[in-house]
C-alpha atoms as a PDB file:
ATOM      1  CA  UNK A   1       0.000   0.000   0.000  1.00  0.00           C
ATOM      2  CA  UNK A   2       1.161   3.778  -0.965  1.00  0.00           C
ATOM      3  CA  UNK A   3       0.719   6.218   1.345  1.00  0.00           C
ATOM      4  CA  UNK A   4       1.215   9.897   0.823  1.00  0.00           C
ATOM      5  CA  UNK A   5       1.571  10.256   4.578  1.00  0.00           C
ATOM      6  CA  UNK A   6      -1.396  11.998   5.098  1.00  0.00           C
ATOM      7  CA  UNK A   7      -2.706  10.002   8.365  1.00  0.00           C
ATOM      8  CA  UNK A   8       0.583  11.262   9.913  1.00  0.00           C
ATOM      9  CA  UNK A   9       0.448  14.530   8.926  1.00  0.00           C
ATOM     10  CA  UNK A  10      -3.311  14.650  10.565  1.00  0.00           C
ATOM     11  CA  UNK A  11      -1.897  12.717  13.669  1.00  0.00           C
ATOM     12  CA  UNK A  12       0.718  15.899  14.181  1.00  0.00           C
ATOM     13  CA  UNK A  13      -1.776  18.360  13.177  1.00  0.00           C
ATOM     14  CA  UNK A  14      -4.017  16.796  15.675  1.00  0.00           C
ATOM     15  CA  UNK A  15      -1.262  16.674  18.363  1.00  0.00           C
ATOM     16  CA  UNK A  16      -0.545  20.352  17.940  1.00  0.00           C
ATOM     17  CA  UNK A  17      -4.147  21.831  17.917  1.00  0.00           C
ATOM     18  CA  UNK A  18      -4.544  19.288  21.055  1.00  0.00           C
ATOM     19  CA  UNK A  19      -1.386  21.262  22.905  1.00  0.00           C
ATOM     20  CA  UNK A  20      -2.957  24.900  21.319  1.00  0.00           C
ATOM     21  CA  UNK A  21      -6.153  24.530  22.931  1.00  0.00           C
ATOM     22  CA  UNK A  22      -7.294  27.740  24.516  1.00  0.00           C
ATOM     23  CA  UNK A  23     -10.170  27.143  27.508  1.00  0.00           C
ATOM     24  CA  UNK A  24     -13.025  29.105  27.403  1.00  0.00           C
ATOM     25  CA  UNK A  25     -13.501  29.313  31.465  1.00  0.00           C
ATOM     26  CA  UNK A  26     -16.341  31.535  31.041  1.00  0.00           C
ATOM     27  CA  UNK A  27     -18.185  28.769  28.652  1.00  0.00           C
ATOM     28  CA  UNK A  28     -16.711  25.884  30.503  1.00  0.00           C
ATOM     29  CA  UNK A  29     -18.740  27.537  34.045  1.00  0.00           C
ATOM     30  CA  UNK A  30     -21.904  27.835  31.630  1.00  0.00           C
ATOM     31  CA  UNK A  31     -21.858  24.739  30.427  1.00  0.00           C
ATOM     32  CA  UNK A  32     -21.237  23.326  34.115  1.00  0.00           C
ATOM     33  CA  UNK A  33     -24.353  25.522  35.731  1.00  0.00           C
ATOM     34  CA  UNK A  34     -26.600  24.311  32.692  1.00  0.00           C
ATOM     35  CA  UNK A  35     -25.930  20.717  33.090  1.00  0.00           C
ATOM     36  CA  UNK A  36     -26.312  21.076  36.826  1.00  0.00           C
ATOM     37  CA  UNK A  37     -29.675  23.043  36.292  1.00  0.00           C
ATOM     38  CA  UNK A  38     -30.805  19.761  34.230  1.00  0.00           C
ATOM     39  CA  UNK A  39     -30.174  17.692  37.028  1.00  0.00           C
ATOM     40  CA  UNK A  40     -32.088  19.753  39.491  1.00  0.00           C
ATOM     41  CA  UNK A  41     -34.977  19.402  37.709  1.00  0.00           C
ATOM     42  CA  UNK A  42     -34.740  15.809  36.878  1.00  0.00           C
ATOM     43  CA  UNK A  43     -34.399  15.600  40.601  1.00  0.00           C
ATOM     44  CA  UNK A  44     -37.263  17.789  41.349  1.00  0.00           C
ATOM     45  CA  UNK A  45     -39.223  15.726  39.181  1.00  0.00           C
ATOM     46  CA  UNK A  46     -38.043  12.386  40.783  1.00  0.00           C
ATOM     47  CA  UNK A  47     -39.072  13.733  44.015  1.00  0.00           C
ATOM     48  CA  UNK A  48     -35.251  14.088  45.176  1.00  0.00           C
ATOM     49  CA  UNK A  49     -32.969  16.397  46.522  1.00  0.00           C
ATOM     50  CA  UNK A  50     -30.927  17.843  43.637  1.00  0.00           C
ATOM     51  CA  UNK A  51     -28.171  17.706  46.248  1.00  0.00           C
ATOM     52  CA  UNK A  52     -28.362  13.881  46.337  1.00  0.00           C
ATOM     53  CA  UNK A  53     -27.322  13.505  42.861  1.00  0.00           C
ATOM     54  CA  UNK A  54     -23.453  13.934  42.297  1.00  0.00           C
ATOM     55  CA  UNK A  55     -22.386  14.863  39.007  1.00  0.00           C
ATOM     56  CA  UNK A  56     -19.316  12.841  37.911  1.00  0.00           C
ATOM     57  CA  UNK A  57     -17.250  14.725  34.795  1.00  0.00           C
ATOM     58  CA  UNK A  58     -15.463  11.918  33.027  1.00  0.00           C
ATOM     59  CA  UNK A  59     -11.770  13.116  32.448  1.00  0.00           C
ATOM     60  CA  UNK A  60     -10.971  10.053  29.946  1.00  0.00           C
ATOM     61  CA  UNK A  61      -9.423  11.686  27.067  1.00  0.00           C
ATOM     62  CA  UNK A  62      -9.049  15.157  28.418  1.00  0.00           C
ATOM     63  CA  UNK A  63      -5.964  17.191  29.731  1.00  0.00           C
ATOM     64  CA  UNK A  64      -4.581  18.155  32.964  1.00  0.00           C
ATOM     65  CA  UNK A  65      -5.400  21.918  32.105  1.00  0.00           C
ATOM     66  CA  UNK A  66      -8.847  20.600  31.046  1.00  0.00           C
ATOM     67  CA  UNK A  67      -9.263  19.147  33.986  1.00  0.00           C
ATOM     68  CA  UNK A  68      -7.721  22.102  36.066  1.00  0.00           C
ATOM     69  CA  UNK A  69     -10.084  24.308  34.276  1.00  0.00           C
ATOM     70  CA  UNK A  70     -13.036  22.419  34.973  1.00  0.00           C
ATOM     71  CA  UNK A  71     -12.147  22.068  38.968  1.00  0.00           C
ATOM     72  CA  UNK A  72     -11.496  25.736  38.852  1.00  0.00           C
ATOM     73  CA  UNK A  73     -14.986  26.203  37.655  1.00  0.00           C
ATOM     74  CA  UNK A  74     -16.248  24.298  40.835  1.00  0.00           C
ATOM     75  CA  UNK A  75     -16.612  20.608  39.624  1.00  0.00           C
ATOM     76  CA  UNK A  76     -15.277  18.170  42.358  1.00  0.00           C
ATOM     77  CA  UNK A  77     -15.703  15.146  40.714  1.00  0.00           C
ATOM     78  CA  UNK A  78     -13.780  13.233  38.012  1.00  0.00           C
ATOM     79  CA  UNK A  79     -14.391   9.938  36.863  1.00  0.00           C
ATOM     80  CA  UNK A  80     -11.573   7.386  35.212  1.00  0.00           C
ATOM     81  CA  UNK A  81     -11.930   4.074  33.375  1.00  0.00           C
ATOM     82  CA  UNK A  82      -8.201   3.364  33.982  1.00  0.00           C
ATOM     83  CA  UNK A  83      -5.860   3.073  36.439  1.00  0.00           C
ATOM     84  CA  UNK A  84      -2.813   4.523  35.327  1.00  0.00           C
ATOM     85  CA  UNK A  85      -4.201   7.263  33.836  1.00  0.00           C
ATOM     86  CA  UNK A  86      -6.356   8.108  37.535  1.00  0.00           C
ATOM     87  CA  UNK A  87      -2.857   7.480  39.219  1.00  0.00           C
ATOM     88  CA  UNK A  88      -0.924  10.053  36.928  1.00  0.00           C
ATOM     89  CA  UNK A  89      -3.936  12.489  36.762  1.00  0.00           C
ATOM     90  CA  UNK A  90      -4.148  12.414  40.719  1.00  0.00           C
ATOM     91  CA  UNK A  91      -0.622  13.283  41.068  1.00  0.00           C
ATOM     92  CA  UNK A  92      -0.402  16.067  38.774  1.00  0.00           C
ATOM     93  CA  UNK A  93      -3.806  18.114  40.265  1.00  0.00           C
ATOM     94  CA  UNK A  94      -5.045  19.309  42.955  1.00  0.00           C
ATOM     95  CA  UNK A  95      -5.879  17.044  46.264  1.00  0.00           C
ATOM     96  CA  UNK A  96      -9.451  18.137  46.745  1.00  0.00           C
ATOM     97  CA  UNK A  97     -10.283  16.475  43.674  1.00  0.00           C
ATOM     98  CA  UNK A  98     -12.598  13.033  44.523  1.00  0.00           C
ATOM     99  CA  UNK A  99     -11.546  10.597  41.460  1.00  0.00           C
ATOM    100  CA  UNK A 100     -14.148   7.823  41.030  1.00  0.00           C
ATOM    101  CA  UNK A 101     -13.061   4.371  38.961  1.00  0.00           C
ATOM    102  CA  UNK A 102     -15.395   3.629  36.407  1.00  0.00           C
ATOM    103  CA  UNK A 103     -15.653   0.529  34.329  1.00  0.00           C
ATOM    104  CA  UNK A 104     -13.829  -2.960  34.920  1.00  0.00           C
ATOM    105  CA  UNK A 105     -11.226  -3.372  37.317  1.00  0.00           C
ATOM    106  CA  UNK A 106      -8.632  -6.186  37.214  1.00  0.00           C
ATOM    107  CA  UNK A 107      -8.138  -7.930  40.706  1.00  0.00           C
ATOM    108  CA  UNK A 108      -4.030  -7.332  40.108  1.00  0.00           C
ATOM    109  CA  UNK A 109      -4.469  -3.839  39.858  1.00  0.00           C
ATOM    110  CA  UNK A 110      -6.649  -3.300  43.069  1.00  0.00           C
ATOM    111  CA  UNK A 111      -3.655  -1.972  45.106  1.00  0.00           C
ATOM    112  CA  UNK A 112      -2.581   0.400  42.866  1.00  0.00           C
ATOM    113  CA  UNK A 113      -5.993   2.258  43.200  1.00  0.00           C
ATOM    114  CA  UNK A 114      -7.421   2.342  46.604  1.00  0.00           C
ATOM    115  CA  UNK A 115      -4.929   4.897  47.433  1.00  0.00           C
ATOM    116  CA  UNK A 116      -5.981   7.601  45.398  1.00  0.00           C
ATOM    117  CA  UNK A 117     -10.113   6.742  44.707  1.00  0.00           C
ATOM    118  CA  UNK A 118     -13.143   8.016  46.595  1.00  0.00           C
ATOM    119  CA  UNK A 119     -15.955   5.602  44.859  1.00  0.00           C
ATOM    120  CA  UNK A 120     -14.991   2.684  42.994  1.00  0.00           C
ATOM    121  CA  UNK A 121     -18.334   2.458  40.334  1.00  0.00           C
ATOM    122  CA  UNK A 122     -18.131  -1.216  39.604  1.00  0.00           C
ATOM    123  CA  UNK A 123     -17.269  -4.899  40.678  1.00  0.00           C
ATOM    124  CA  UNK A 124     -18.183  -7.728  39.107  1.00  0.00           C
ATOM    125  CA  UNK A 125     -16.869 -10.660  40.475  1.00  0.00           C
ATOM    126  CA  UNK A 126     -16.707 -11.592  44.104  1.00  0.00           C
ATOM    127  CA  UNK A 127     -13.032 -12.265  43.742  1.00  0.00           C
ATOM    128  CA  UNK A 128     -12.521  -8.401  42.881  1.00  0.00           C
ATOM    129  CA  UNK A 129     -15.101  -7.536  45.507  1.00  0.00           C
ATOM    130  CA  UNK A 130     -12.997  -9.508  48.426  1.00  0.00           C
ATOM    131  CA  UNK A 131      -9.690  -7.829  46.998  1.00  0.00           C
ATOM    132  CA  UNK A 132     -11.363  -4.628  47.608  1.00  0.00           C
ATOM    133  CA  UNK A 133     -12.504  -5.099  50.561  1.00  0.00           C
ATOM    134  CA  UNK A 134      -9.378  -6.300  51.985  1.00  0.00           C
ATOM    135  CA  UNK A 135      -7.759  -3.485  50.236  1.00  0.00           C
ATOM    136  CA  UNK A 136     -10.159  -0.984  51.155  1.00  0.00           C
ATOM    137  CA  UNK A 137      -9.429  -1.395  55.029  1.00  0.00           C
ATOM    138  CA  UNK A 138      -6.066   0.796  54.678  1.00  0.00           C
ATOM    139  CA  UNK A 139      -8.125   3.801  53.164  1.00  0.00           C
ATOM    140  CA  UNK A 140     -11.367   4.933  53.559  1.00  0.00           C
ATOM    141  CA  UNK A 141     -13.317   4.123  50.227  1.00  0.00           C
ATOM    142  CA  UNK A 142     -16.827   3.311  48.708  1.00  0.00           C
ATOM    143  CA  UNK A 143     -17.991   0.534  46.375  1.00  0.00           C
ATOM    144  CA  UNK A 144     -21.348   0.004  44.612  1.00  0.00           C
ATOM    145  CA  UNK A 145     -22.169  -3.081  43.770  1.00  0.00           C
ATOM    146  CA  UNK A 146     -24.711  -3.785  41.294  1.00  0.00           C
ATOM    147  CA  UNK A 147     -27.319  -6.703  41.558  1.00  0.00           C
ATOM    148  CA  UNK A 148     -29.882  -8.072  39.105  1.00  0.00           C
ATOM    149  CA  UNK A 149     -33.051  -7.317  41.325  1.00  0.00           C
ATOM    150  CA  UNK A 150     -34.470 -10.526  39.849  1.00  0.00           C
ATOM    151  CA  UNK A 151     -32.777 -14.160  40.154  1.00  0.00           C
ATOM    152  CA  UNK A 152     -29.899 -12.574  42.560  1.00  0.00           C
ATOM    153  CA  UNK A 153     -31.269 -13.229  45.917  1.00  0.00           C
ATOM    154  CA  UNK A 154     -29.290 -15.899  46.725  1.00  0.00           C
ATOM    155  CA  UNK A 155     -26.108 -14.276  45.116  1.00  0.00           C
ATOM    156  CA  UNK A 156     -26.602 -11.254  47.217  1.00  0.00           C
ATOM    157  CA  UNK A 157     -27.014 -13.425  50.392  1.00  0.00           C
ATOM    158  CA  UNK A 158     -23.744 -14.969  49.591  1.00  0.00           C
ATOM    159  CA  UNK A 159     -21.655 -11.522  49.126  1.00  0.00           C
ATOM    160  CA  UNK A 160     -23.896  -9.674  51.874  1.00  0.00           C
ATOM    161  CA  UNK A 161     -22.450 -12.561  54.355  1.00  0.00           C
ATOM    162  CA  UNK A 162     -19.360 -12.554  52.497  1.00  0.00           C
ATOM    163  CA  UNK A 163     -18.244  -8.622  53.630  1.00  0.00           C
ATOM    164  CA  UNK A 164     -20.320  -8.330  56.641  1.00  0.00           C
ATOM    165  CA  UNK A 165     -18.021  -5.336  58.303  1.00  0.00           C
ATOM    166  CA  UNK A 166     -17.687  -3.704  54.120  1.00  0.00           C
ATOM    167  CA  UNK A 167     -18.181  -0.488  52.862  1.00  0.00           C
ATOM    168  CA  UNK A 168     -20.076  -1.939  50.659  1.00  0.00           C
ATOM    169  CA  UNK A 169     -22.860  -0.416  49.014  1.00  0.00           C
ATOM    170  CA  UNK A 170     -25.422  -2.418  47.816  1.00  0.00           C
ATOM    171  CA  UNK A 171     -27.491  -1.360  44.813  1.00  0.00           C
ATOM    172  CA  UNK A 172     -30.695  -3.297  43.036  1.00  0.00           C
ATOM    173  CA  UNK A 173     -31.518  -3.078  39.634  1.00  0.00           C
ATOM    174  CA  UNK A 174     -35.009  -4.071  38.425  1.00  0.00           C
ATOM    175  CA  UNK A 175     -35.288  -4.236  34.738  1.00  0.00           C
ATOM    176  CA  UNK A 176     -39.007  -3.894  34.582  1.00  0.00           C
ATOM    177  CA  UNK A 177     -39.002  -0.393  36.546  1.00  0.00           C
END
């Protein structure tokens, strides 16, 4: 196959408008109260407190100065579907940041995480849920676990006795509601 390098030229040019990009901080707070205005009323409507609902801005993809910017604008939390990126992210901004793990975890990777997560968003085998737990006793952290409402009872049983003295955080979900 010829190429006339093209796709690399567009892969640099991409690079350097990625490293150019100016942040709109005035937009970037607009944008933020607008989606938070949304979830107040989606909350109001659900019959909750808007201040129950936490927005989560997923940083996957985005910069440190994107992040910075949107911290600056008064969002708290970020959300990461892998480790090392969390890990590098968390050392490079600032500590009042609450990172949340999102999407699988690997049982190997457990330790590397606990340190620097407030909410771990997923488990899915018991396994990972007993590494977490174990891991979990050195910092003060949240899971959610996720059960089929229907057909899990005796699953849930089995974990519920499993973690006893957890952090755990057990959630239902009911595919008929």
């Amino acid at each position: 196959a010829v190429s006339d390098g093209t796709e690399r030229g567009d892969r640099d040019r991409d690079a350097l408008a990625a490293s150019e990009v100016v942040i709109d901080s005035v937009a970037l707070k607009a944008r933020l109260a607008g989606v938070r205005e949304r979830i107040a009323r989606a909350a109001d409507r659900a019959r909750r407190d808007p201040a129950s609902v936490k927005l989560i801005a997923v940083s996957k993809t985005f910069s440190l100065d994107h992040i910075r910017a949107a911290a600056d604008s008064g969002q708290i939390d970020f959300g990461e579907n892998k480790v090392q990126e969390l890990v590098s992210k968390w050392e490079a901004l600032p500590k009042d940041i609450e990172w949340h793990l999102l999407g699988h975890l690997q049982t190997n990777k457990v330790k590397y995480i606990v340190p620097f997560v407030a909410l771990i968003h997923s488990v899915d085998s018991l396994k990972l849920l007993q590494e977490i737990n174990k891991e979990a006793a050195k910092k003060n952290i949240q899971v959610y676990l996720l059960l089929d409402g229907f057909g899990s009872r005796d699953l849930s049983k089995k974990i519920r006795d499993e973690i006893k003295n957890s952090k755990i955080h057990f959630l239902f979900y009911n595919p008929k509601i």
